[in-house]
C-alpha atoms as a PDB file:
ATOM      1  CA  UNK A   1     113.932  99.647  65.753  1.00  0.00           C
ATOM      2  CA  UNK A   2     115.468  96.253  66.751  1.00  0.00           C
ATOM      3  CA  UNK A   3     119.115  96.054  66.092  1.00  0.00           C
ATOM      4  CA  UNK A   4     120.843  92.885  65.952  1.00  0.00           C
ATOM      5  CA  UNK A   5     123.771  91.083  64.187  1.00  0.00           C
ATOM      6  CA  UNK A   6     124.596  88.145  62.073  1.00  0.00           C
ATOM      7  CA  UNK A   7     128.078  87.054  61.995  1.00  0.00           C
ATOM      8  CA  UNK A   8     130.123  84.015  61.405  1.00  0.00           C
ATOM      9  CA  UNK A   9     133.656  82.790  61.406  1.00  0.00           C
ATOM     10  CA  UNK A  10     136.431  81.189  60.069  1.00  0.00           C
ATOM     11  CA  UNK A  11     139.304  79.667  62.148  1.00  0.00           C
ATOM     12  CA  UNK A  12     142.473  77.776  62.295  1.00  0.00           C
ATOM     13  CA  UNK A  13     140.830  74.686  63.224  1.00  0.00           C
ATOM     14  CA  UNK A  14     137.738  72.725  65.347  1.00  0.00           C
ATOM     15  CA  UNK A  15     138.780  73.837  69.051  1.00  0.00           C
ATOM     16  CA  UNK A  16     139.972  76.375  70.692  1.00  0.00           C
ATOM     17  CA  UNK A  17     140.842  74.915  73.988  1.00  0.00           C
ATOM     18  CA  UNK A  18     143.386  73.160  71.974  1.00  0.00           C
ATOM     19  CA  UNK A  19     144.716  76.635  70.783  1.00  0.00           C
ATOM     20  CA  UNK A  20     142.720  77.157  67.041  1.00  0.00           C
ATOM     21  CA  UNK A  21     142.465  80.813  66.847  1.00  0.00           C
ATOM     22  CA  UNK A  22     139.794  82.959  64.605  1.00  0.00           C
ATOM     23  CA  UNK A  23     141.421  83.994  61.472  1.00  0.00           C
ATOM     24  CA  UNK A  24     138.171  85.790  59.686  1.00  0.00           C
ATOM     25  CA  UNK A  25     135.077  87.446  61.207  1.00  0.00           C
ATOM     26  CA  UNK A  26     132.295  88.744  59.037  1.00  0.00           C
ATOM     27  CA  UNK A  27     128.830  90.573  60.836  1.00  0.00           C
ATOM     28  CA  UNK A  28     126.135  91.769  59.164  1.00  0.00           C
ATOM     29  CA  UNK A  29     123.668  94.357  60.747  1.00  0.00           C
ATOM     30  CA  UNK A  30     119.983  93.036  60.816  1.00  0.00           C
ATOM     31  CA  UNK A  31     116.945  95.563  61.880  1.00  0.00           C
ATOM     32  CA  UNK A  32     114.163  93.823  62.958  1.00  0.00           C
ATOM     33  CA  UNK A  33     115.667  90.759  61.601  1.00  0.00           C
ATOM     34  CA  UNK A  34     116.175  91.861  57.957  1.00  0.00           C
ATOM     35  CA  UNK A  35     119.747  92.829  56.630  1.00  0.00           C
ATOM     36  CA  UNK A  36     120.424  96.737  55.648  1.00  0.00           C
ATOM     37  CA  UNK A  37     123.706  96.280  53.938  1.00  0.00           C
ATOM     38  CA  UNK A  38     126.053  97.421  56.452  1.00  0.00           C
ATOM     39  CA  UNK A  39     128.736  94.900  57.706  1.00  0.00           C
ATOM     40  CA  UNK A  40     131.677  94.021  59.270  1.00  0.00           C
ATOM     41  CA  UNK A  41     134.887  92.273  57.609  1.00  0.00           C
ATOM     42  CA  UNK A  42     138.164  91.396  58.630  1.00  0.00           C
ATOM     43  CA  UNK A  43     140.971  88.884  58.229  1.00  0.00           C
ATOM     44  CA  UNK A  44     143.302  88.398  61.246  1.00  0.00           C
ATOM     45  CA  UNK A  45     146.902  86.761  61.507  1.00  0.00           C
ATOM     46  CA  UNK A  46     146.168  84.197  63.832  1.00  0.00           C
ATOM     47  CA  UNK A  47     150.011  83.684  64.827  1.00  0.00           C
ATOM     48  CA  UNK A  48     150.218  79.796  64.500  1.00  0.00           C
ATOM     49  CA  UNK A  49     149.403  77.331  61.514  1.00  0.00           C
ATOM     50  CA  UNK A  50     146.271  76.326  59.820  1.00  0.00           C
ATOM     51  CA  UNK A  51     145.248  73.011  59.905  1.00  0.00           C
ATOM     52  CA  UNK A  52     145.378  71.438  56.488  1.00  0.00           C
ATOM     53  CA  UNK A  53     141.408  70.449  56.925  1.00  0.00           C
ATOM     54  CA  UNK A  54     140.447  73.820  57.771  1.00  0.00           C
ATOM     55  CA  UNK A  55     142.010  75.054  54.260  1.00  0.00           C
ATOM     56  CA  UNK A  56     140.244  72.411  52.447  1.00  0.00           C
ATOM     57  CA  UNK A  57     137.191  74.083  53.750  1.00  0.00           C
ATOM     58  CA  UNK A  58     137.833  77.478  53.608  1.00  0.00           C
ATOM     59  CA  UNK A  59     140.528  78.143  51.105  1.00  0.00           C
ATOM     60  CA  UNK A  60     142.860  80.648  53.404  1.00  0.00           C
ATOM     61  CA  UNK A  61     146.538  79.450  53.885  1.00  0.00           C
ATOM     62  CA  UNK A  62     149.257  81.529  55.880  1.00  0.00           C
ATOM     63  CA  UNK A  63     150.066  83.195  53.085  1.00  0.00           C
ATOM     64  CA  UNK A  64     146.894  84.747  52.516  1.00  0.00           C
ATOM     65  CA  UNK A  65     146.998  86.243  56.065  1.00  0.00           C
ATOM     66  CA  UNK A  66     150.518  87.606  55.785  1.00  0.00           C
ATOM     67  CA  UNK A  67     150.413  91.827  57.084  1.00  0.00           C
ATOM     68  CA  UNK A  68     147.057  91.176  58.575  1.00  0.00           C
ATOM     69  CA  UNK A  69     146.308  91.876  61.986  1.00  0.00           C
ATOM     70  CA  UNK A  70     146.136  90.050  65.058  1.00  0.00           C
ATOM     71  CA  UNK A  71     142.656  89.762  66.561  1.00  0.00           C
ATOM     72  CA  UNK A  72     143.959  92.316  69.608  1.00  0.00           C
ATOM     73  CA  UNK A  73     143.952  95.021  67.063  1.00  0.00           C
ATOM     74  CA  UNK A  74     140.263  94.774  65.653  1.00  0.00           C
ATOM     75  CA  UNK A  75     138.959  93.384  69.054  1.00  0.00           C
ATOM     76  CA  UNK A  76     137.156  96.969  70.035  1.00  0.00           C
ATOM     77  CA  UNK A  77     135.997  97.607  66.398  1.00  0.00           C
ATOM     78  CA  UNK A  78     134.349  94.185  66.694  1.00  0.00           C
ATOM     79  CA  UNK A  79     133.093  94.522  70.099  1.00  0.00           C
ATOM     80  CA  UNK A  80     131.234  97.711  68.965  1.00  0.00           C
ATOM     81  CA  UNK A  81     129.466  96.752  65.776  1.00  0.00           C
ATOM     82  CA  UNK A  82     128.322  93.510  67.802  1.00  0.00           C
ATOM     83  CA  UNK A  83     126.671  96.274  70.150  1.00  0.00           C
ATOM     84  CA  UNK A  84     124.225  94.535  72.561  1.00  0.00           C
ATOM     85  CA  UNK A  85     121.825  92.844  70.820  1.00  0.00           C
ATOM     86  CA  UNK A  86     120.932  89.211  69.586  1.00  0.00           C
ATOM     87  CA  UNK A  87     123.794  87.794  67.632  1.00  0.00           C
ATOM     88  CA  UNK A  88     122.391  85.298  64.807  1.00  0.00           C
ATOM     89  CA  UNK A  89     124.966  82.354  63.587  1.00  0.00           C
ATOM     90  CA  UNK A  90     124.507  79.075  62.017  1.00  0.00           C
ATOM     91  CA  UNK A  91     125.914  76.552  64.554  1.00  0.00           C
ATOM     92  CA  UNK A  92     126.423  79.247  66.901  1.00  0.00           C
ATOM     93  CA  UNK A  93     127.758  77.374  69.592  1.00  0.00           C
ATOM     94  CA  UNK A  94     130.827  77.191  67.458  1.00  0.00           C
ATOM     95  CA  UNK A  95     131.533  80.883  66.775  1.00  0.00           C
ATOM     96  CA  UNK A  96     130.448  82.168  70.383  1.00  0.00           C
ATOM     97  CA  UNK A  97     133.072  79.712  71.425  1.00  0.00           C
ATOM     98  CA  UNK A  98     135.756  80.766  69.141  1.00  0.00           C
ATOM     99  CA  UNK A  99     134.984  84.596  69.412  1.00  0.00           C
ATOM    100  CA  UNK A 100     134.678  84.256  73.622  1.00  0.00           C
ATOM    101  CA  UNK A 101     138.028  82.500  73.741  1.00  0.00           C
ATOM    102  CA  UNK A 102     139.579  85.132  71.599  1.00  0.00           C
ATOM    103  CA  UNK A 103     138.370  87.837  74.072  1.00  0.00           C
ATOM    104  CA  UNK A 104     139.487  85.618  77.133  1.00  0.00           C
ATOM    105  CA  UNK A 105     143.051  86.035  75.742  1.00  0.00           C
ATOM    106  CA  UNK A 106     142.689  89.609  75.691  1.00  0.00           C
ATOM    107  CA  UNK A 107     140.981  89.956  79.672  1.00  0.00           C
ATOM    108  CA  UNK A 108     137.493  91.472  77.974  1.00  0.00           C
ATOM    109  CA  UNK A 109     134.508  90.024  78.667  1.00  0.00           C
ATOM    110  CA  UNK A 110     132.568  87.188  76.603  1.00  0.00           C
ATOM    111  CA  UNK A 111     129.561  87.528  74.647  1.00  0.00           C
ATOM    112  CA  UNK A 112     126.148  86.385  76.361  1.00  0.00           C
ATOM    113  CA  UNK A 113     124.927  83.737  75.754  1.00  0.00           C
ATOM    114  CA  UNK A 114     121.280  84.896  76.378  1.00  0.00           C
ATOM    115  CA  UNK A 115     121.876  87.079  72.956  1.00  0.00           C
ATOM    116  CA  UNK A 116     122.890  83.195  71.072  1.00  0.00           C
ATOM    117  CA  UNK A 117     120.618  83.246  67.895  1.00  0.00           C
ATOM    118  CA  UNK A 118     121.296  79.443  66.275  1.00  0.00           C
ATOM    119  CA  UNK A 119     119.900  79.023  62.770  1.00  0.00           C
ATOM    120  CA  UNK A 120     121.140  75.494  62.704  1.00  0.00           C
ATOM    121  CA  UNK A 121     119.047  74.787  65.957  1.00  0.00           C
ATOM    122  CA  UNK A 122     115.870  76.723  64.543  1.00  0.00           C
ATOM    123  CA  UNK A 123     116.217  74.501  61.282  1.00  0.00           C
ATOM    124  CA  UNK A 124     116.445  71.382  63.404  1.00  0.00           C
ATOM    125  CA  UNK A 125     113.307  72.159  64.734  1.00  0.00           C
ATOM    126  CA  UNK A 126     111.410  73.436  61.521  1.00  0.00           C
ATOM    127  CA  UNK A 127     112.991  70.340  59.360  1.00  0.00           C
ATOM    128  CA  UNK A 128     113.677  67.100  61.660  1.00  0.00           C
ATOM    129  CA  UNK A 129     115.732  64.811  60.258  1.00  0.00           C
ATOM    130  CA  UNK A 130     116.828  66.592  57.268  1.00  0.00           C
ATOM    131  CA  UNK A 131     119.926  67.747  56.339  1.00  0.00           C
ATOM    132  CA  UNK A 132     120.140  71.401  57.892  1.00  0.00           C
ATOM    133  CA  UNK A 133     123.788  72.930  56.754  1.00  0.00           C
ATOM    134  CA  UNK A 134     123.809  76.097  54.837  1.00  0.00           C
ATOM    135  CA  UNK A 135     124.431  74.836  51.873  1.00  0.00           C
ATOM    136  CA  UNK A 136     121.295  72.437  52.434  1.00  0.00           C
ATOM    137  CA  UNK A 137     119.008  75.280  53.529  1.00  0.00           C
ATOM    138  CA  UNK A 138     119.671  77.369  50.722  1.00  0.00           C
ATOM    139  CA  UNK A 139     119.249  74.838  48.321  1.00  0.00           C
ATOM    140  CA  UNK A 140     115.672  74.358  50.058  1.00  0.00           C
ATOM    141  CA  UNK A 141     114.824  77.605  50.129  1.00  0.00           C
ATOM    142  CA  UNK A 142     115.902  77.801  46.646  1.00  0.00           C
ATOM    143  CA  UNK A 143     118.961  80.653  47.505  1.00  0.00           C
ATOM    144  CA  UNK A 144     121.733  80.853  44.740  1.00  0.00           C
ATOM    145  CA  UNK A 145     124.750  79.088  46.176  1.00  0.00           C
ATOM    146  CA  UNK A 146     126.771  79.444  42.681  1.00  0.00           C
ATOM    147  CA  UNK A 147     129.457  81.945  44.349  1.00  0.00           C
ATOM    148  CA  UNK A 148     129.614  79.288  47.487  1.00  0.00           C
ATOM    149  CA  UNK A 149     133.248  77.882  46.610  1.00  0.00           C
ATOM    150  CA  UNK A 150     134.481  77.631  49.855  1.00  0.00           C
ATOM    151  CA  UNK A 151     133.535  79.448  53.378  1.00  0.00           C
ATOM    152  CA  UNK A 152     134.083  82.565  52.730  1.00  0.00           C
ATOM    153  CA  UNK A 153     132.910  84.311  56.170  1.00  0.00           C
ATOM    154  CA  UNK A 154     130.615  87.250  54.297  1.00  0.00           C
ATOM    155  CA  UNK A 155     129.511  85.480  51.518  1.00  0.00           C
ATOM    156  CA  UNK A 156     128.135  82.819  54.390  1.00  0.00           C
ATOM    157  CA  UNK A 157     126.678  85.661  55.964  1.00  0.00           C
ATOM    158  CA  UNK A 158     124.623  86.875  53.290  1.00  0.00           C
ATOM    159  CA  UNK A 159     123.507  83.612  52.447  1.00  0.00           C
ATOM    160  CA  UNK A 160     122.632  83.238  56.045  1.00  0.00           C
ATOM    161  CA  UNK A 161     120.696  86.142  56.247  1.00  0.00           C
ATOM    162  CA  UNK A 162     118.780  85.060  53.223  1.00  0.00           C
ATOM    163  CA  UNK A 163     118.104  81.667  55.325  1.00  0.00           C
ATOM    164  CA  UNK A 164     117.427  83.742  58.483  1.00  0.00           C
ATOM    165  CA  UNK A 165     114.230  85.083  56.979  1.00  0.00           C
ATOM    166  CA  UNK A 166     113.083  82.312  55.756  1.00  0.00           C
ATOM    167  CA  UNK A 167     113.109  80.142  58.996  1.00  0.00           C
ATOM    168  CA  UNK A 168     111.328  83.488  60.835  1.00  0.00           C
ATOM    169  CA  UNK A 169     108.244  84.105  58.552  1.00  0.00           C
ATOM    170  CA  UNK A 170     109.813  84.089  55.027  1.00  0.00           C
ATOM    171  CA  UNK A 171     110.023  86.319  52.398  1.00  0.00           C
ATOM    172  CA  UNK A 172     107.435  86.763  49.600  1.00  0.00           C
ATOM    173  CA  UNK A 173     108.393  85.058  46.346  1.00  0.00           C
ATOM    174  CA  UNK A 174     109.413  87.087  43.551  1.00  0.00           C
ATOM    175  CA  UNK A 175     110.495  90.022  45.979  1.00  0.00           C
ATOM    176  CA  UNK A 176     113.950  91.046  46.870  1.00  0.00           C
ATOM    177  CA  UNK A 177     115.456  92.954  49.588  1.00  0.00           C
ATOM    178  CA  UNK A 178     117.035  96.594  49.426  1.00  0.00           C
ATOM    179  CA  UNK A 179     118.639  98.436  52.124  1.00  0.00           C
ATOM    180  CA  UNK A 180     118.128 102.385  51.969  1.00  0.00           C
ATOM    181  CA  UNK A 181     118.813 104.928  54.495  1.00  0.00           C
ATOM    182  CA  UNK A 182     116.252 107.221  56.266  1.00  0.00           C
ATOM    183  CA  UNK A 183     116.549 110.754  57.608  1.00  0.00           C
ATOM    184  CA  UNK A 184     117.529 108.616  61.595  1.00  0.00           C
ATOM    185  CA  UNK A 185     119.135 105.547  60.099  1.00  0.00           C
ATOM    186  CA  UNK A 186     118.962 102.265  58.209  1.00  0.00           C
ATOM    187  CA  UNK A 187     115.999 101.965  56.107  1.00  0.00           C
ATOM    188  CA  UNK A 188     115.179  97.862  54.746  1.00  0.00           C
ATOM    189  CA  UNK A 189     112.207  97.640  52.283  1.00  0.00           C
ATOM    190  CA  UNK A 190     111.192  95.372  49.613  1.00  0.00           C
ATOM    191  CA  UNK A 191     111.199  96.260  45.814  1.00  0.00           C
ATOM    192  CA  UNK A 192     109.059  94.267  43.615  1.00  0.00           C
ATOM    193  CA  UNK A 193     110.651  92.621  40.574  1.00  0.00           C
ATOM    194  CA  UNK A 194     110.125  94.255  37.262  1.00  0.00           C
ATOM    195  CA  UNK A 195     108.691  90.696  35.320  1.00  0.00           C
ATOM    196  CA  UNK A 196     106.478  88.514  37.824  1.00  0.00           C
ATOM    197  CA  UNK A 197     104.955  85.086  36.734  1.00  0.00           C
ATOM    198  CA  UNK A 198     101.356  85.394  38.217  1.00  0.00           C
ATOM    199  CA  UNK A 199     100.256  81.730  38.922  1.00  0.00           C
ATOM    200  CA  UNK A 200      96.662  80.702  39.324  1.00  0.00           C
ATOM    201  CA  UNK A 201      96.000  78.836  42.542  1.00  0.00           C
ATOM    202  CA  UNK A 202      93.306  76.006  42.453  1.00  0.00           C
ATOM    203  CA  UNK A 203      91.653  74.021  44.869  1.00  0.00           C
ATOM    204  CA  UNK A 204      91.821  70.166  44.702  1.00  0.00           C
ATOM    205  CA  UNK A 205      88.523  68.260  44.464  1.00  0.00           C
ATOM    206  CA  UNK A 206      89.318  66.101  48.005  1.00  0.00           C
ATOM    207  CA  UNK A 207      89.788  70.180  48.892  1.00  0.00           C
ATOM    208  CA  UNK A 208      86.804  71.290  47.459  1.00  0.00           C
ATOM    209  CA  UNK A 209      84.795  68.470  49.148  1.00  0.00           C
ATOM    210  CA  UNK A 210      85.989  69.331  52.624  1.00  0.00           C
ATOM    211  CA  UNK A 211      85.197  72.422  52.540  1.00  0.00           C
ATOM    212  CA  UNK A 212      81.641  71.904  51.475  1.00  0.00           C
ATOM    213  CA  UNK A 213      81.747  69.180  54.606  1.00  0.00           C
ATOM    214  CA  UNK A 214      82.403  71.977  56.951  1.00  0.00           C
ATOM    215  CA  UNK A 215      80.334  74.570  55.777  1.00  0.00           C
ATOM    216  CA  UNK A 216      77.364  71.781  56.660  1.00  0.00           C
ATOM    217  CA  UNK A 217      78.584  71.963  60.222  1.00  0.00           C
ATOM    218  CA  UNK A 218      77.827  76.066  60.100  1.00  0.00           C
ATOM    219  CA  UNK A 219      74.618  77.417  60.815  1.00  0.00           C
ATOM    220  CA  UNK A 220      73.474  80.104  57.774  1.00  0.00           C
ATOM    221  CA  UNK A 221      76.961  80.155  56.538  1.00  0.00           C
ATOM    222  CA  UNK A 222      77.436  83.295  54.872  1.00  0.00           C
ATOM    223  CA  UNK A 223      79.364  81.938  51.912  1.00  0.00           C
ATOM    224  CA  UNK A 224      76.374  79.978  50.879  1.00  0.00           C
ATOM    225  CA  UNK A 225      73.949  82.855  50.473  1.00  0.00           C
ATOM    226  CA  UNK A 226      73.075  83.428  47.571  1.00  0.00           C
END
């Protein structure tokens, strides 16, 4: 069983070296890269202002955060659901950075980053040229975004995870994910819809033709016997 996380952020601001400080962190636990409905959540009082830009994008003010706690206090919860393995974020770069400067404050060490995961680099690569943010992807992919208001940390990460699979092998159409648990853990498997739409596949004449083209170049080919 591989073990690994998801996770993204939301934050104060664009840099941290200029003091922007984490003020959401959501992780969701992937085995062997699919989700199994156990996360992470938490909102943190990040002790200064947010920048009026980063509440445009992700709707938390001040006020929201009021009687939340600073990162210090959910540091070592955070540090253990992360565990050891890959960590998977879109623009990852960004969140390593913000997470690792948050530790730094606190004298623990930062996370790897051999165990970086970045979906927006893996959709770079699969789709050059095209527009590769979240919201992009899903639409692509053809993931509901209707609950996608603003950047809510956990909502991104389920999207993400949706996304994830997709840009590693994809999922089969018309089948959704469950998360179960076995007798020594997590569980994911995949539970067919009740309706399906079965849709007849058929080859193209220009398709046809070059097949029959390269079954000439076979000796005896066995799909020609009669």
């Amino acid at each position: 069983m591989m073990r690994s996380i998801l996770f993204d952020t939301e934050t104060t601001g664009l840099d941290p070296a200029t003091g922007d400080r984490v003020i959401e962190v959501a992780a969701l636990e992937l085995v062997n890269d699919l989700p199994t409905g156990v996360h992470f959540h938490r909102l943190v009082h990040p002790g200064r202002d947010i920048a009026d830009d980063a509440v445009r994008v992700h709707g938390i003010t001040l006020a929201d955060l009021a009687g939340k706690p600073p990162f210090a206090e959910i540091a070592a919860e955070l540090l253990d659901f992360l565990g050891d393995g890959k960590l998977v974020a879109h623009n990852a770069p960004f969140d390593f950075a913000f997470l690792n400067a948050e530790f730094a404050l606190l004298g623990l060490p930062p996370l790897q980053v051999v165990r970086m995961v970045d979906t927006l680099a893996l959709a770079r690569t699969r789709f050059p040229g095209l527009p590769n943010s979240l919201d992009a992807l899903c639409r692509r992919f053809d993931i509901d975004l209707s609950e996608r208001v603003t950047h809510n940390a956990l909502l991104d990460c389920r999207l993400l995870a949706q996304v994830y699979i997709e840009l590693t092998g994809g999922r089969q159409r018309g089948l959704s994910l469950v998360a179960g648990r076995g007798l020594t853990g997590p569980v994911v498997s995949y539970q067919a819809p009740a309706r399906r739409t079965i849709r007849a596949i058929l080859p193209t004449p220009e398709e046809l033709a070059a097949h029959a083209a390269f079954l000439q170049r076979i000796p005896d080919p066995l799909w020609s016997a009669p």
